[in-house]
PDB file of N, CA and C in Angstrom:
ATOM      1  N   UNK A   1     -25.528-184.972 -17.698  1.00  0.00           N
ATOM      2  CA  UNK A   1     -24.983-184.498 -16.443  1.00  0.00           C
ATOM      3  C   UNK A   1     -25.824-185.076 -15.303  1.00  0.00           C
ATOM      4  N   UNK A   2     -25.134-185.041 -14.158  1.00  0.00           N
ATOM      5  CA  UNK A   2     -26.143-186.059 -13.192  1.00  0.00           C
ATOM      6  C   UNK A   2     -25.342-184.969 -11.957  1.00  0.00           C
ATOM      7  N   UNK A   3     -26.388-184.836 -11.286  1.00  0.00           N
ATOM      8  CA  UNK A   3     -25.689-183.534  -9.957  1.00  0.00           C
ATOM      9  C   UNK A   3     -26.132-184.515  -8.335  1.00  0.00           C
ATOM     10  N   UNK A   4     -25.136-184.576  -8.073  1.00  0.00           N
ATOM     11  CA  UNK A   4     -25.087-184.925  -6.722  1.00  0.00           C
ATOM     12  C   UNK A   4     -24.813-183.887  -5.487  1.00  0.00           C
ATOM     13  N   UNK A   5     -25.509-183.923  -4.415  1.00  0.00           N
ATOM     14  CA  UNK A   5     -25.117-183.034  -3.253  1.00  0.00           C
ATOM     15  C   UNK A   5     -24.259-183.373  -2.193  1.00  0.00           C
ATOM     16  N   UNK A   6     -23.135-182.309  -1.385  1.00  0.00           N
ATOM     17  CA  UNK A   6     -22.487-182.920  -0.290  1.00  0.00           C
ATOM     18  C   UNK A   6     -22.546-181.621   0.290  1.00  0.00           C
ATOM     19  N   UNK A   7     -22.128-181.626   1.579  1.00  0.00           N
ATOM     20  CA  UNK A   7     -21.445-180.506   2.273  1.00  0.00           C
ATOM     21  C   UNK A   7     -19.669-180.676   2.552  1.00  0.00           C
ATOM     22  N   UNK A   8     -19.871-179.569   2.287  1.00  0.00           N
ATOM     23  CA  UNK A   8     -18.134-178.861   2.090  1.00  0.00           C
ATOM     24  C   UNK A   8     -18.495-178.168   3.038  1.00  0.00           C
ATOM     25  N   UNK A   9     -17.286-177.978   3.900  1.00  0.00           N
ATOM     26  CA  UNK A   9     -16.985-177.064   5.265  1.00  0.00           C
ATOM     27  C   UNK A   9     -18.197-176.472   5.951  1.00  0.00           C
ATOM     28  N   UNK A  10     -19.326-177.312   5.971  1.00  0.00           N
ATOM     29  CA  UNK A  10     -20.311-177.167   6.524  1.00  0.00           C
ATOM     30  C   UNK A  10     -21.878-176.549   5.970  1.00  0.00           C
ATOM     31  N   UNK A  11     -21.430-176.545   4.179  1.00  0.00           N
ATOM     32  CA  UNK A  11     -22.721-175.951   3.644  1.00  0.00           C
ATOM     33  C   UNK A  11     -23.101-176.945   3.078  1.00  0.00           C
ATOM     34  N   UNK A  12     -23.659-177.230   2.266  1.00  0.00           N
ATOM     35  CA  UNK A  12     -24.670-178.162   1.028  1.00  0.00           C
ATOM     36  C   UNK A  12     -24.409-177.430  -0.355  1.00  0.00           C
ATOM     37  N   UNK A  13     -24.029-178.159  -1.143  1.00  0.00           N
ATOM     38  CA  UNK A  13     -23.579-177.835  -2.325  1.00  0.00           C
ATOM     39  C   UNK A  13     -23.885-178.809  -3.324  1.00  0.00           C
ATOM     40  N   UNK A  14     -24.129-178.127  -4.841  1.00  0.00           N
ATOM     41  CA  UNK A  14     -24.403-179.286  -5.899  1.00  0.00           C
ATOM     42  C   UNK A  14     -23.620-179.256  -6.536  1.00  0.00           C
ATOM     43  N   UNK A  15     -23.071-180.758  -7.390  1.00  0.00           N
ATOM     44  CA  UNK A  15     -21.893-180.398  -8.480  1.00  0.00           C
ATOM     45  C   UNK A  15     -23.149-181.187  -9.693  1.00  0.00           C
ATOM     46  N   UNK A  16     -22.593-181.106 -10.413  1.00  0.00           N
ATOM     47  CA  UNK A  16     -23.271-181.629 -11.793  1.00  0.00           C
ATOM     48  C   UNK A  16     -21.700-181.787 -12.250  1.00  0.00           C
ATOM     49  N   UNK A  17     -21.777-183.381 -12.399  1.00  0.00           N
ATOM     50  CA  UNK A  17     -20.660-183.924 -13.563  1.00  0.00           C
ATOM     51  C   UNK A  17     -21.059-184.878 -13.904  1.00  0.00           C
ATOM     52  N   UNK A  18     -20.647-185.513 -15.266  1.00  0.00           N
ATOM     53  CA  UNK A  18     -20.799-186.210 -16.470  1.00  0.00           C
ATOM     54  C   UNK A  18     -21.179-188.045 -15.372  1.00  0.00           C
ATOM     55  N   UNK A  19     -21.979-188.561 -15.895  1.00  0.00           N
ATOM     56  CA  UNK A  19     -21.672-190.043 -15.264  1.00  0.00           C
ATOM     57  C   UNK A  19     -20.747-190.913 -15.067  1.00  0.00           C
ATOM     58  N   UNK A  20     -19.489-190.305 -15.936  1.00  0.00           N
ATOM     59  CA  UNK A  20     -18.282-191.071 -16.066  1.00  0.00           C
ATOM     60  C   UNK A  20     -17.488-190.807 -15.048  1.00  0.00           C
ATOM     61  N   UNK A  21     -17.696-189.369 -14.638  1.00  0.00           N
ATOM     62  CA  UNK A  21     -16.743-189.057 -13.386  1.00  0.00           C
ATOM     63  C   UNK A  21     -17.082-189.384 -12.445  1.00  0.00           C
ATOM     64  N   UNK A  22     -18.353-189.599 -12.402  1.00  0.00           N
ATOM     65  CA  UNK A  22     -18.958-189.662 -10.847  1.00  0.00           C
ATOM     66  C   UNK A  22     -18.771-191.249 -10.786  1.00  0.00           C
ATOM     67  N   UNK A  23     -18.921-192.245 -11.664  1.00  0.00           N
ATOM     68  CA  UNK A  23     -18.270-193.216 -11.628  1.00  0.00           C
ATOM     69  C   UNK A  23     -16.515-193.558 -11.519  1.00  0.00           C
ATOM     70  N   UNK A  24     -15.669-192.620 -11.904  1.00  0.00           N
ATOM     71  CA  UNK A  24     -14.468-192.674 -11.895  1.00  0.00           C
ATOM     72  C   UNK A  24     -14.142-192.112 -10.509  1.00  0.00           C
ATOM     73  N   UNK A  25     -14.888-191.247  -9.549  1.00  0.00           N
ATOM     74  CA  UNK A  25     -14.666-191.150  -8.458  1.00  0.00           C
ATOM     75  C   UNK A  25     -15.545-192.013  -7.404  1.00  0.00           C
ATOM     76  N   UNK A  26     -16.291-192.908  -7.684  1.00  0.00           N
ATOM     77  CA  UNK A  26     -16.761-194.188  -7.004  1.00  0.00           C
ATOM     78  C   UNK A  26     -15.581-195.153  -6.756  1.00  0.00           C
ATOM     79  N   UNK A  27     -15.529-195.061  -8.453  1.00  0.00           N
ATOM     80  CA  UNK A  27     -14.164-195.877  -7.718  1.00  0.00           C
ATOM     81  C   UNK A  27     -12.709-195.370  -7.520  1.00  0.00           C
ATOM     82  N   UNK A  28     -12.572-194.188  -7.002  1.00  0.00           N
ATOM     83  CA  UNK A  28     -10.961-194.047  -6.651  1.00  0.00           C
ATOM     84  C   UNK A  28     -11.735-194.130  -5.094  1.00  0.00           C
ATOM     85  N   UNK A  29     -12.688-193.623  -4.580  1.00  0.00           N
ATOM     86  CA  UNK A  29     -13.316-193.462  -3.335  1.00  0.00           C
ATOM     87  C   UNK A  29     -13.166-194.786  -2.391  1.00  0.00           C
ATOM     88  N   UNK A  30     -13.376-195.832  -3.395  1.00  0.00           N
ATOM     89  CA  UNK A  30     -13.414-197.256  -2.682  1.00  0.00           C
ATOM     90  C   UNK A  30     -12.042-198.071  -2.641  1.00  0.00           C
ATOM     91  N   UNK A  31     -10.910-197.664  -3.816  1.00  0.00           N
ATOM     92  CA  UNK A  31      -9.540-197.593  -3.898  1.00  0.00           C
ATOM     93  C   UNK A  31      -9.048-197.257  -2.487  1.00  0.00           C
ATOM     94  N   UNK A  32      -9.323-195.738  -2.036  1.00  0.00           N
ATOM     95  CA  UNK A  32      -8.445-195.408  -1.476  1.00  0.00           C
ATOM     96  C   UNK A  32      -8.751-195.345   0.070  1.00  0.00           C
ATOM     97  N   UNK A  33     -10.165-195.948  -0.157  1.00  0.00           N
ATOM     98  CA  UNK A  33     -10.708-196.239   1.661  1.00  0.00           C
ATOM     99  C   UNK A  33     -11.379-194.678   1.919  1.00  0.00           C
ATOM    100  N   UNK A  34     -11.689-194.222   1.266  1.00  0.00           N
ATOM    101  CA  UNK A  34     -12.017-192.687   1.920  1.00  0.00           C
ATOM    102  C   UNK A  34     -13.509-192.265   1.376  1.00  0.00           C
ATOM    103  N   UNK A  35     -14.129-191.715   2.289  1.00  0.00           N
ATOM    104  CA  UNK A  35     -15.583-191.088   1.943  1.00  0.00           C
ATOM    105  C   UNK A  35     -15.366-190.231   0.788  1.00  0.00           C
ATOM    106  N   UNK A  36     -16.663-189.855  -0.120  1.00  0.00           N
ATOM    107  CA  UNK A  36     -16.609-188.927  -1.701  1.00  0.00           C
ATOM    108  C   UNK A  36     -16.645-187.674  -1.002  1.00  0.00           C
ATOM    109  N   UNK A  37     -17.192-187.381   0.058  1.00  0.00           N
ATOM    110  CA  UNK A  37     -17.078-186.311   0.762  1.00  0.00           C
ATOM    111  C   UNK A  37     -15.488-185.337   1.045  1.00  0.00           C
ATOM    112  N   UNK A  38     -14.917-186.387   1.862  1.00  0.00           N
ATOM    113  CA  UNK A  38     -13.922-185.904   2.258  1.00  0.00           C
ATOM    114  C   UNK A  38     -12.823-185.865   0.979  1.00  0.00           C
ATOM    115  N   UNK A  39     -12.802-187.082  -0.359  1.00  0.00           N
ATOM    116  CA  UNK A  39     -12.405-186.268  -1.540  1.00  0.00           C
ATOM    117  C   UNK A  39     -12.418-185.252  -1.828  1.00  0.00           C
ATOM    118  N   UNK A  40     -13.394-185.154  -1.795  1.00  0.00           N
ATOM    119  CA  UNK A  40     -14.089-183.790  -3.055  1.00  0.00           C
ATOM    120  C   UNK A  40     -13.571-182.707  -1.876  1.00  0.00           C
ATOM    121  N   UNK A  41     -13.559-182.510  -0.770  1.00  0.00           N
ATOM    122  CA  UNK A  41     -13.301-181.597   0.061  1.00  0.00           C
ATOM    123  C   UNK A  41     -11.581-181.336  -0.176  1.00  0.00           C
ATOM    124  N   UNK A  42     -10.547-182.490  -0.229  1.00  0.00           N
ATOM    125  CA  UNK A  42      -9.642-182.610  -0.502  1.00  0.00           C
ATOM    126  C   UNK A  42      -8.990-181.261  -1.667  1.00  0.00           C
ATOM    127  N   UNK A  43      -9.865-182.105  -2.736  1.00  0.00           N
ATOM    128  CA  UNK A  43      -9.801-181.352  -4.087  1.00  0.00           C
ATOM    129  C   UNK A  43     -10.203-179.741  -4.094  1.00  0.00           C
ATOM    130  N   UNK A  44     -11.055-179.652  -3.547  1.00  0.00           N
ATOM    131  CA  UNK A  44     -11.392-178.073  -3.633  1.00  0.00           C
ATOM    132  C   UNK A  44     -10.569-177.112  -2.598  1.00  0.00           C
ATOM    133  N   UNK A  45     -10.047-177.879  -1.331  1.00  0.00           N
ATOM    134  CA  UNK A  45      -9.036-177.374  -0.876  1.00  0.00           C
ATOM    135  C   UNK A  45      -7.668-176.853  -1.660  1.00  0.00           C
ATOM    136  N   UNK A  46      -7.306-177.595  -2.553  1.00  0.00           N
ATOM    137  CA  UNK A  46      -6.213-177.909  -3.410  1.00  0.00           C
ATOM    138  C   UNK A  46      -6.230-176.774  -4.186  1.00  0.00           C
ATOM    139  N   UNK A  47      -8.040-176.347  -4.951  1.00  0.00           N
ATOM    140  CA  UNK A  47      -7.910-175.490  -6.098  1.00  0.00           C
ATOM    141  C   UNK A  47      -8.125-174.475  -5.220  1.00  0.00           C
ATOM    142  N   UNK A  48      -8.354-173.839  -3.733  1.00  0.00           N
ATOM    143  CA  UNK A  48      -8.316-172.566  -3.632  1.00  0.00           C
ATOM    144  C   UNK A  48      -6.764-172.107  -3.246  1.00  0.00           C
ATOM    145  N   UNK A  49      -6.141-172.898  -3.743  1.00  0.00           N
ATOM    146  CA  UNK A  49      -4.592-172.373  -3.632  1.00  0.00           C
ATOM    147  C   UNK A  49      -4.199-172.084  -4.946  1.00  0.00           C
ATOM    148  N   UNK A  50      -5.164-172.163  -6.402  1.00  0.00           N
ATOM    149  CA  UNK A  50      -4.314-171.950  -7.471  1.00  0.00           C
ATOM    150  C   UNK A  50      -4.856-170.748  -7.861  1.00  0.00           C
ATOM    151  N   UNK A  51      -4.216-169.855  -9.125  1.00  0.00           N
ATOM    152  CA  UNK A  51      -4.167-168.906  -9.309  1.00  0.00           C
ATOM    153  C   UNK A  51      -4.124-169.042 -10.992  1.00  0.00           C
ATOM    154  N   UNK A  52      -5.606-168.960 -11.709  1.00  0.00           N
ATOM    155  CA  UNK A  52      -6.621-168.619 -11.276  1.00  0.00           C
ATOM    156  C   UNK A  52      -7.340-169.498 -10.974  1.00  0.00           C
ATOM    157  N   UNK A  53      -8.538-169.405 -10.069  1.00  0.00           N
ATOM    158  CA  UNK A  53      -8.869-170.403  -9.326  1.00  0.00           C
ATOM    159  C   UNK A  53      -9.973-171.005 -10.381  1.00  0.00           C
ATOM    160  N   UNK A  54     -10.036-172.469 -10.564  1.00  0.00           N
ATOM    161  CA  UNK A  54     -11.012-173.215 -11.231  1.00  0.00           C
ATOM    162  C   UNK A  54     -12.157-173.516 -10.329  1.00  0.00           C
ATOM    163  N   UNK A  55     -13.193-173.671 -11.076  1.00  0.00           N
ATOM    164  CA  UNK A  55     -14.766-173.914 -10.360  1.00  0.00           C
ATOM    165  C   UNK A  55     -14.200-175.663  -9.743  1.00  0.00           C
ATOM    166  N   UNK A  56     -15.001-175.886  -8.919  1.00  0.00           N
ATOM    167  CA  UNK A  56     -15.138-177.412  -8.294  1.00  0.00           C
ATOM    168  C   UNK A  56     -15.686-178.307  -9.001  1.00  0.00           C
ATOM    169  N   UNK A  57     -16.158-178.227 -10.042  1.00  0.00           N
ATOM    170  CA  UNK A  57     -16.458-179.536 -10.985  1.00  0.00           C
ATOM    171  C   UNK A  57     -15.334-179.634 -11.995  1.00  0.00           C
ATOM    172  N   UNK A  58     -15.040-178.215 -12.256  1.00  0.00           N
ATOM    173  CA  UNK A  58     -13.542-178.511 -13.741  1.00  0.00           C
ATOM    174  C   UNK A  58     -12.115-179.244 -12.332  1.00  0.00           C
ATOM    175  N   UNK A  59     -12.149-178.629 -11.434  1.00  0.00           N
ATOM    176  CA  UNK A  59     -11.127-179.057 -10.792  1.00  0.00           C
ATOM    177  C   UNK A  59     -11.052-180.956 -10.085  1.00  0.00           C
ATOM    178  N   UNK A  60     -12.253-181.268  -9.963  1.00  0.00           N
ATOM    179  CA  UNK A  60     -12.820-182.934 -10.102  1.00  0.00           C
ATOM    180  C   UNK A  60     -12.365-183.785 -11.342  1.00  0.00           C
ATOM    181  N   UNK A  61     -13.271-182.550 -12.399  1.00  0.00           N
ATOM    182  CA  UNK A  61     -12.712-183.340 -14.003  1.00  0.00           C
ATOM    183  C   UNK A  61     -11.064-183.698 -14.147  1.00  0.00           C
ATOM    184  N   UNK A  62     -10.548-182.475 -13.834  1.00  0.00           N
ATOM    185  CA  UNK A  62      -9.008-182.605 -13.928  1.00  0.00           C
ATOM    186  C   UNK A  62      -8.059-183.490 -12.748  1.00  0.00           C
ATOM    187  N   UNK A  63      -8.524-183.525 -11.709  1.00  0.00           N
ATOM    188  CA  UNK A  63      -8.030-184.666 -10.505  1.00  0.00           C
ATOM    189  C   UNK A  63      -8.178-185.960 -11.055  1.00  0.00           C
ATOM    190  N   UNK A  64      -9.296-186.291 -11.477  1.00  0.00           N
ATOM    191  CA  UNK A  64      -9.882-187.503 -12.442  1.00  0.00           C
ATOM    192  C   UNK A  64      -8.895-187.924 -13.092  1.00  0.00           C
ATOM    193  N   UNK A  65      -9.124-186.946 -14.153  1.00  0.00           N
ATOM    194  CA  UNK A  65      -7.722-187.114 -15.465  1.00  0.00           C
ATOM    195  C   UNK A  65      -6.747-187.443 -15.073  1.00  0.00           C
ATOM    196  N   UNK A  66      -6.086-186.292 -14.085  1.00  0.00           N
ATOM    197  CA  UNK A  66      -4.629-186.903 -13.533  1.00  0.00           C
ATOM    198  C   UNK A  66      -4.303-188.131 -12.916  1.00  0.00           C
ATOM    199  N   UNK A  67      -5.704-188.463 -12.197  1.00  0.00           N
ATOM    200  CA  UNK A  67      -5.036-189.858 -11.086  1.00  0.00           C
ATOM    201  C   UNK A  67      -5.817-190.743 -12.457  1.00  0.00           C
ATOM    202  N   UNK A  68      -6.131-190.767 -13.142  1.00  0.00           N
ATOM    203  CA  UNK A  68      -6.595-191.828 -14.584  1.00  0.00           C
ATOM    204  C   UNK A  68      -5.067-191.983 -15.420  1.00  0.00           C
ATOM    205  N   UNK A  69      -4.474-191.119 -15.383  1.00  0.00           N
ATOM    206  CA  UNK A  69      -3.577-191.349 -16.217  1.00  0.00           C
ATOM    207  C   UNK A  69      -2.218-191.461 -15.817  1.00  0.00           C
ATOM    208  N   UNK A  70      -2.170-191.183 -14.289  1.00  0.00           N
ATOM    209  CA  UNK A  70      -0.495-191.660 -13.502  1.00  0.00           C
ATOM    210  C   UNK A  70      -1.096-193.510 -13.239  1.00  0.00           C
ATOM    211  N   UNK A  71      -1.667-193.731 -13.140  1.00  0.00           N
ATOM    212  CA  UNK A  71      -2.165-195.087 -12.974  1.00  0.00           C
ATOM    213  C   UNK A  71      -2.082-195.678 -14.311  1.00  0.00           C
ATOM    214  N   UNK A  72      -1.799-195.051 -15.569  1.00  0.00           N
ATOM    215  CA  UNK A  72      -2.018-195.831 -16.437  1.00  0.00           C
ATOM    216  C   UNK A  72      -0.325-195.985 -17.360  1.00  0.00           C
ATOM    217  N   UNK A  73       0.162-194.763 -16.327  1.00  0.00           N
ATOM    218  CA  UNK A  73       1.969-195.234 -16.969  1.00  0.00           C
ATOM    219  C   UNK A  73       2.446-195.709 -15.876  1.00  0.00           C
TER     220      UNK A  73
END
């Protein structure tokens, strides 16, 4: 696990995810022209609308997955 820090809506926060993700979101980050910041802010916006709500690293893992695998059909 490898933990990187950002601020989300104005705090400082750590995630700890696997090296693969944090590489798999290097590069959707540079794909899509957009800071890892404002991703990851994206994403956690997203999961406080679901019910029940997932932590911010399972909800990364699973954004991952999904944009890994609409790209791959």
């Amino acid at each position: 696990m490898r933990k990187r820090s950002i601020t989300l809506k104005g705090h400082r926060t750590s995630i700890a995810l696997e090296p693969e993700f944090w590489d798999a979101l290097d590069a959707i980050v540079e794909t899509d022209r957009r800071s890892l910041p404002a991703l990851i802010d994206s994403i956690d916006r997203n999961r406080l609308k679901q019910t029940p709500r997932p932590g911010l690293a399972s909800a990364i893992r699973v954004y991952v997955l999904k944009r890994l695998t609409s790209k791959a059909t």
